[in-house]
PDB file of N, CA and C in Angstrom:
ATOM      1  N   UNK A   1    -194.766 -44.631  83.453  1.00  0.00           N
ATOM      2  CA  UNK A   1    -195.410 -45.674  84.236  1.00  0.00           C
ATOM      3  C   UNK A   1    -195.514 -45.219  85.697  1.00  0.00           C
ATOM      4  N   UNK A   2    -196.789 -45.024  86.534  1.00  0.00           N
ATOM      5  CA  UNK A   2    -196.614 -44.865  87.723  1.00  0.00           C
ATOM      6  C   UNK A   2    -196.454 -46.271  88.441  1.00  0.00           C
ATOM      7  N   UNK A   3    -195.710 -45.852  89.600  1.00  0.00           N
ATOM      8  CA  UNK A   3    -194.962 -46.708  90.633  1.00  0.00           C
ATOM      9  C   UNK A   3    -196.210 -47.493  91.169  1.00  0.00           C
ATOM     10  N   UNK A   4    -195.752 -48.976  91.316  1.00  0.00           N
ATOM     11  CA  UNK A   4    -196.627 -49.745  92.112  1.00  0.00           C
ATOM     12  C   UNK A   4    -196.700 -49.758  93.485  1.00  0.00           C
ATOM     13  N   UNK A   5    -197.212 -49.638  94.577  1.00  0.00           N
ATOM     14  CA  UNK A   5    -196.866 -49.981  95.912  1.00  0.00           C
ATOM     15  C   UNK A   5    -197.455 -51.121  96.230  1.00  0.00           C
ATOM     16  N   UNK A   6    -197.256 -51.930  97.131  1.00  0.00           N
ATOM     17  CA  UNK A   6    -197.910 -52.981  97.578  1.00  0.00           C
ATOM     18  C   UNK A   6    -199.437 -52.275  98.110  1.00  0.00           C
ATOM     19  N   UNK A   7    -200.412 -53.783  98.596  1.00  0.00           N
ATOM     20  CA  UNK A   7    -201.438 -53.682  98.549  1.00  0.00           C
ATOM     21  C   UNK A   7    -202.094 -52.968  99.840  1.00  0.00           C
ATOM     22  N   UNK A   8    -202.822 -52.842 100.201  1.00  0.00           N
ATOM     23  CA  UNK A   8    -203.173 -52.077 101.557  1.00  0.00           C
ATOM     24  C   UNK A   8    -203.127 -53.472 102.412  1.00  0.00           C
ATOM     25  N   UNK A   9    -203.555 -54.461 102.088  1.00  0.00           N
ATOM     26  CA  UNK A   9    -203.371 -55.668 102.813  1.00  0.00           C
ATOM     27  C   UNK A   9    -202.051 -56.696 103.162  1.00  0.00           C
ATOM     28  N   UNK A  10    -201.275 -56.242 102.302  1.00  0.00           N
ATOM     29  CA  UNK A  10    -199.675 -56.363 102.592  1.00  0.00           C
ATOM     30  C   UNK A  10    -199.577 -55.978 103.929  1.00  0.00           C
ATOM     31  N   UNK A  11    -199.229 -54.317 103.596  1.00  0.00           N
ATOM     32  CA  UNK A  11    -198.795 -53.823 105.189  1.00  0.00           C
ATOM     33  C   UNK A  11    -199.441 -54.083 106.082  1.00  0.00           C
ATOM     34  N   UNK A  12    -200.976 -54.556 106.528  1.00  0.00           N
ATOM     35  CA  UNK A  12    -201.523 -54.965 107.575  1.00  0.00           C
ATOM     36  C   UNK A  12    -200.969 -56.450 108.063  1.00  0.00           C
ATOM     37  N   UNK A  13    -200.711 -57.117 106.348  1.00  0.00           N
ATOM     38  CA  UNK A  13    -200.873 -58.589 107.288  1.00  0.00           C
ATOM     39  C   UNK A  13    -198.798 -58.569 107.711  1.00  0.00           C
ATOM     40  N   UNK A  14    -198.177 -57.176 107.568  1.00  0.00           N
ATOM     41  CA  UNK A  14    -197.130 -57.776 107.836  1.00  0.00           C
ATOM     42  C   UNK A  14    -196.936 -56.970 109.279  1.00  0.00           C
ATOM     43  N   UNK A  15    -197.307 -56.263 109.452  1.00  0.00           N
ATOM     44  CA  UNK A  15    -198.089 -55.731 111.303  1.00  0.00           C
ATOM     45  C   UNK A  15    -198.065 -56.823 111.812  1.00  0.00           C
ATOM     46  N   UNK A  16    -199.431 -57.759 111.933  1.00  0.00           N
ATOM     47  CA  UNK A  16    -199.867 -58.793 111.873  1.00  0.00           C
ATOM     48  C   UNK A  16    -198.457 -59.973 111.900  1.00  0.00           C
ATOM     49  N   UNK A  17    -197.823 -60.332 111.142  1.00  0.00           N
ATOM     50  CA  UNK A  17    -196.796 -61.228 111.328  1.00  0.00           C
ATOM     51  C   UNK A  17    -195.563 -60.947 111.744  1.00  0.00           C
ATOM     52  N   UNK A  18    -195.224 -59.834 111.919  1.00  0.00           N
ATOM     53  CA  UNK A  18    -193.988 -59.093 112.816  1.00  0.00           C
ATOM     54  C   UNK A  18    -193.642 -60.416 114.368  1.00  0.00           C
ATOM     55  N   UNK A  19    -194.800 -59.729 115.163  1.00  0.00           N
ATOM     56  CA  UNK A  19    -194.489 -60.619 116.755  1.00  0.00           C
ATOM     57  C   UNK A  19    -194.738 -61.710 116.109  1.00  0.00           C
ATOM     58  N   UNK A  20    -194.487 -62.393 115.045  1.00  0.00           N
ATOM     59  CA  UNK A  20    -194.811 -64.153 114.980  1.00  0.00           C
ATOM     60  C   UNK A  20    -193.543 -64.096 114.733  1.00  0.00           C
ATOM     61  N   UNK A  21    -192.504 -63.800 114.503  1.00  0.00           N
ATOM     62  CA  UNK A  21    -191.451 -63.995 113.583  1.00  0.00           C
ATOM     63  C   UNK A  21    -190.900 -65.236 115.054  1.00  0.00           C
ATOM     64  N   UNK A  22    -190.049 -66.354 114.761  1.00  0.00           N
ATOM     65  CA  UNK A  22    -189.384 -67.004 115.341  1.00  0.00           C
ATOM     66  C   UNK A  22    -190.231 -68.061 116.142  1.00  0.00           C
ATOM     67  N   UNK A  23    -191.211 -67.630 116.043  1.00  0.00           N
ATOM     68  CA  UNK A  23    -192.193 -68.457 117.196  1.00  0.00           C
ATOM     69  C   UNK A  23    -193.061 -70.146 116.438  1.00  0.00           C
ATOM     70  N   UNK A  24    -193.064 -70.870 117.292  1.00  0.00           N
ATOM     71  CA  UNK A  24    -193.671 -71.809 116.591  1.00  0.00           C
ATOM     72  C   UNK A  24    -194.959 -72.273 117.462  1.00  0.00           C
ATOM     73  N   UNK A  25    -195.831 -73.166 117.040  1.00  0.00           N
ATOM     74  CA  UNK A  25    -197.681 -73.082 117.400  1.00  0.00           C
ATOM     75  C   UNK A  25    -197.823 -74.917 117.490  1.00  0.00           C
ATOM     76  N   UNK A  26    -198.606 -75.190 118.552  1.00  0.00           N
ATOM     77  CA  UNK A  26    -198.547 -76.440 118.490  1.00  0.00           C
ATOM     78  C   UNK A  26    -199.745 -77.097 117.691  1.00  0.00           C
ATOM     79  N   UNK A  27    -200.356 -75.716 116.829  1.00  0.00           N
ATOM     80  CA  UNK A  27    -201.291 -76.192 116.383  1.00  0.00           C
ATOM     81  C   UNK A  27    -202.363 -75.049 115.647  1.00  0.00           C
ATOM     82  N   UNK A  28    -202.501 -75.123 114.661  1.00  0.00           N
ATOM     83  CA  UNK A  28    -202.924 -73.839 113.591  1.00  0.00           C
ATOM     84  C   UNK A  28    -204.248 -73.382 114.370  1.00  0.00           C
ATOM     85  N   UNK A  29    -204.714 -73.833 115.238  1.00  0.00           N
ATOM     86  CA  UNK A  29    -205.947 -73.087 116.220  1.00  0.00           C
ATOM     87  C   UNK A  29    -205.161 -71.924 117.373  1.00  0.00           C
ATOM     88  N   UNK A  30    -204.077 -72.824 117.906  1.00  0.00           N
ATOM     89  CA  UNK A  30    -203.032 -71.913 118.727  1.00  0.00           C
ATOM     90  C   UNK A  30    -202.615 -70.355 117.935  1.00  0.00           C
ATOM     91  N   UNK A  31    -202.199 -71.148 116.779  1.00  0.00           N
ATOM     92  CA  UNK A  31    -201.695 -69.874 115.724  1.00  0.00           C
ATOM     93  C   UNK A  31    -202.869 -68.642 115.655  1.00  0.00           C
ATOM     94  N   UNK A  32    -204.149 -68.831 114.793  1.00  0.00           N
ATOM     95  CA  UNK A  32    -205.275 -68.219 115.012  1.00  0.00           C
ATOM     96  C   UNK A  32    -205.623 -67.740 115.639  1.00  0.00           C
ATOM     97  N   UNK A  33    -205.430 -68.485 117.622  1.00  0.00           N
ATOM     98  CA  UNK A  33    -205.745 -67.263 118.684  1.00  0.00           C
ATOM     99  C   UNK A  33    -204.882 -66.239 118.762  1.00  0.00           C
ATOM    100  N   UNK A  34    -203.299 -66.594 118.161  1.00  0.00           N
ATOM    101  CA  UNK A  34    -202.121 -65.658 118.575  1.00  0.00           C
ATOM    102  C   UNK A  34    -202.187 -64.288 117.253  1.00  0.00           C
ATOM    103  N   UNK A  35    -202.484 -64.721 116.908  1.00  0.00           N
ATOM    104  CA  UNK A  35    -203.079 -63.890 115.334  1.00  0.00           C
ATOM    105  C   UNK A  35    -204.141 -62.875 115.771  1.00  0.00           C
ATOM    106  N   UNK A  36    -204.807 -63.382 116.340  1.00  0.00           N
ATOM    107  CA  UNK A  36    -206.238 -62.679 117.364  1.00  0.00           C
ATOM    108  C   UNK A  36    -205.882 -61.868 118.156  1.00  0.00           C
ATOM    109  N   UNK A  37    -204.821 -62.357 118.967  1.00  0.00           N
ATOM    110  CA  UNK A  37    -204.983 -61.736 120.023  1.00  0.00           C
ATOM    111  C   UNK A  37    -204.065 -60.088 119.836  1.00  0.00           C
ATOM    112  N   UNK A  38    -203.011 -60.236 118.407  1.00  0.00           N
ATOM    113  CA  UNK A  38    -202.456 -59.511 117.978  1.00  0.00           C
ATOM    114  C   UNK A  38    -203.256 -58.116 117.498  1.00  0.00           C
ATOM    115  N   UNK A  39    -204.488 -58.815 116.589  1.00  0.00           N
ATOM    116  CA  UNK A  39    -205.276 -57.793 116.315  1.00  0.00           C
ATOM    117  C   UNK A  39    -205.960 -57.090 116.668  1.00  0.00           C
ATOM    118  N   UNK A  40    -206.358 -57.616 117.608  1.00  0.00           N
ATOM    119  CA  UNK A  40    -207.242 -57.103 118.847  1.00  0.00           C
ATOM    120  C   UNK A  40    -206.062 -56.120 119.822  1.00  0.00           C
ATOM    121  N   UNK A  41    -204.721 -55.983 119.853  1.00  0.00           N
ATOM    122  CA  UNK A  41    -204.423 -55.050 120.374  1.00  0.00           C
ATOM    123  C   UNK A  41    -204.370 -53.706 119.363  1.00  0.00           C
ATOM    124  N   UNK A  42    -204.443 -53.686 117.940  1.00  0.00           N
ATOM    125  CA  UNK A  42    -204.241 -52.557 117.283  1.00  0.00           C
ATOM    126  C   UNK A  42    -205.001 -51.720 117.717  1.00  0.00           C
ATOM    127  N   UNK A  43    -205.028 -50.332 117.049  1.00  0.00           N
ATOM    128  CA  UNK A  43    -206.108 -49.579 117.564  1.00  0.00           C
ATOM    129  C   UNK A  43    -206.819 -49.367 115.658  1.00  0.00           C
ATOM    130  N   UNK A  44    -208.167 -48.908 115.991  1.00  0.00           N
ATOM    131  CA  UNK A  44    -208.658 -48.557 114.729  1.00  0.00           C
ATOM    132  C   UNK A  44    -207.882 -47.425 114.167  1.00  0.00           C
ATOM    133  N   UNK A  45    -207.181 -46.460 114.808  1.00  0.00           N
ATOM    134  CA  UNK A  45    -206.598 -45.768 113.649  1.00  0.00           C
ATOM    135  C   UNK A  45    -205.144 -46.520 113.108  1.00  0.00           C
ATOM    136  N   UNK A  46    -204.602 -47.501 113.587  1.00  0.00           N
ATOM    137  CA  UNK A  46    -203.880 -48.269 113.055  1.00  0.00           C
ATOM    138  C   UNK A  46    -204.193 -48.807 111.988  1.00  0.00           C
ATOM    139  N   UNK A  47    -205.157 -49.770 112.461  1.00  0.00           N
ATOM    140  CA  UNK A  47    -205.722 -50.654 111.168  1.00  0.00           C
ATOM    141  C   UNK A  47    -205.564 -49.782 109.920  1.00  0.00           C
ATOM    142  N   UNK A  48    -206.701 -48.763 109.881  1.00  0.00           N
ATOM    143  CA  UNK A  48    -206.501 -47.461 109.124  1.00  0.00           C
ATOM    144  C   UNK A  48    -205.418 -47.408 108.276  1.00  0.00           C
ATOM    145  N   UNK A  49    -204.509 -47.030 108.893  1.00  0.00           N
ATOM    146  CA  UNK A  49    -203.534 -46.402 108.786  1.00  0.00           C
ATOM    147  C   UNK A  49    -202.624 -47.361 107.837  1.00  0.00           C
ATOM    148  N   UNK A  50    -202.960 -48.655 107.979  1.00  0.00           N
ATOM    149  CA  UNK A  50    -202.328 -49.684 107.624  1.00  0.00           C
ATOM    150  C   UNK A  50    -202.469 -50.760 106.500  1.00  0.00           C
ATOM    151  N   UNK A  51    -204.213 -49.806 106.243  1.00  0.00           N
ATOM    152  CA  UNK A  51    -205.139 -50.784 105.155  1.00  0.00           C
ATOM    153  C   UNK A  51    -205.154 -49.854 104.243  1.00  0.00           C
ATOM    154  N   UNK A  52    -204.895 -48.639 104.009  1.00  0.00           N
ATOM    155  CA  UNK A  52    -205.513 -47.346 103.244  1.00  0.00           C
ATOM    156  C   UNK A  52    -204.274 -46.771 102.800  1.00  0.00           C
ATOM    157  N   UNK A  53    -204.461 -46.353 101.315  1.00  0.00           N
ATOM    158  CA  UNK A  53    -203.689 -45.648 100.838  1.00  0.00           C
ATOM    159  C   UNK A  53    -204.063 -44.208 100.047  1.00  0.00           C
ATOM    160  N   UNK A  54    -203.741 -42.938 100.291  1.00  0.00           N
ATOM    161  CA  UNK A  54    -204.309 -41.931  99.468  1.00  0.00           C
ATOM    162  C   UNK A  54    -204.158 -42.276  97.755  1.00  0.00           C
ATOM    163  N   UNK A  55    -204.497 -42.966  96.689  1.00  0.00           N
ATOM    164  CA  UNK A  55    -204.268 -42.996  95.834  1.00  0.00           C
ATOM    165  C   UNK A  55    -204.587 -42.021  94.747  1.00  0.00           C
ATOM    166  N   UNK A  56    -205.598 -41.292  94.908  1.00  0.00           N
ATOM    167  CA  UNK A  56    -206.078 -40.184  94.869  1.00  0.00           C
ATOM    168  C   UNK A  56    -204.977 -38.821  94.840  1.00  0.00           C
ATOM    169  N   UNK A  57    -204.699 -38.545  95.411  1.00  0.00           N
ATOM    170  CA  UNK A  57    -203.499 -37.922  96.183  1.00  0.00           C
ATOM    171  C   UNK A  57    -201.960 -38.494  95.390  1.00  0.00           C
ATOM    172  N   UNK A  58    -201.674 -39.453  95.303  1.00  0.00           N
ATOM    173  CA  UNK A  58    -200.824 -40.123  94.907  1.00  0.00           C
ATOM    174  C   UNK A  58    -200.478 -39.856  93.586  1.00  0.00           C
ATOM    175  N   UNK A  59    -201.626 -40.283  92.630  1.00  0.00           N
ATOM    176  CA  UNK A  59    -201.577 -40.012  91.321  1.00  0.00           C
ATOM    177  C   UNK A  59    -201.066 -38.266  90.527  1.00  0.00           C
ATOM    178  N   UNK A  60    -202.343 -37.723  91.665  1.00  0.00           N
ATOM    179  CA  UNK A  60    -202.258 -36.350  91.704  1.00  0.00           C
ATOM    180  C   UNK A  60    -200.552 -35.355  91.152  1.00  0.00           C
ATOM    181  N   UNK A  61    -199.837 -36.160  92.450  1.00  0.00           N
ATOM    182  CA  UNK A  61    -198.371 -35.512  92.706  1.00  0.00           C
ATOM    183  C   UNK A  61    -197.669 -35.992  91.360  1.00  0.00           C
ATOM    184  N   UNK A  62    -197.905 -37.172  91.107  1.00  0.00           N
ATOM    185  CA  UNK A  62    -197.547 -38.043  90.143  1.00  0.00           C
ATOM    186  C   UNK A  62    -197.395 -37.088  88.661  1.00  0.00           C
ATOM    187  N   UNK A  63    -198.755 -37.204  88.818  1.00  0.00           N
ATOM    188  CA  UNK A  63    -198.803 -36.566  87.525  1.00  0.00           C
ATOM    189  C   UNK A  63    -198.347 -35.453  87.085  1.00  0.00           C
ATOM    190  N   UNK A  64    -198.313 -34.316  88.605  1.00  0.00           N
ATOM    191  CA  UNK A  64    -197.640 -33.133  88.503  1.00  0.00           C
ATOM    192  C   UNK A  64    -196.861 -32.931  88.233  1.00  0.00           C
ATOM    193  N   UNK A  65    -195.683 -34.126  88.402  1.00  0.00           N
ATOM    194  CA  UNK A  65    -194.238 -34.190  88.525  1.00  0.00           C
ATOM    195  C   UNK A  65    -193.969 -34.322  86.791  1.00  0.00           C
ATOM    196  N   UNK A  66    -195.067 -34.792  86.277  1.00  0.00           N
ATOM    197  CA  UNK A  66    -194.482 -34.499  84.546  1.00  0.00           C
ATOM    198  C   UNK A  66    -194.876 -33.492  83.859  1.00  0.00           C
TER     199      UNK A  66
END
């Protein structure tokens, strides 16, 4: 059985919810800008980096290994 990893959208949205941890919003529009304003500091090779997985590559080694 090859190994599952989480989704490419996991690790972004947990980037993404890191600086929220502890914080509370007086209002799910507040939340949304703070969410925003988070994403808007990444850089595109982050995002990248954060949405993408070689699976390709992955399998590859995988398979080698048997």
């Amino acid at each position: 059985m090859i190994p599952t990893r989480p989704s490419a959208g996991v690790n972004l949205w947990q980037a993404l919810k890191k600086p929220l941890k502890n914080q509370l919003f007086s209002s799910l529009q507040a939340l949304r800008e703070r969410i925003q304003e988070i994403f808007d500091q990444l850089t595109f090779e982050q995002v990248i980096s954060l949405s993408s997985y070689n699976f390709i590559l992955e399998a590859l080694f995988y398979a080698a290994s048997y």
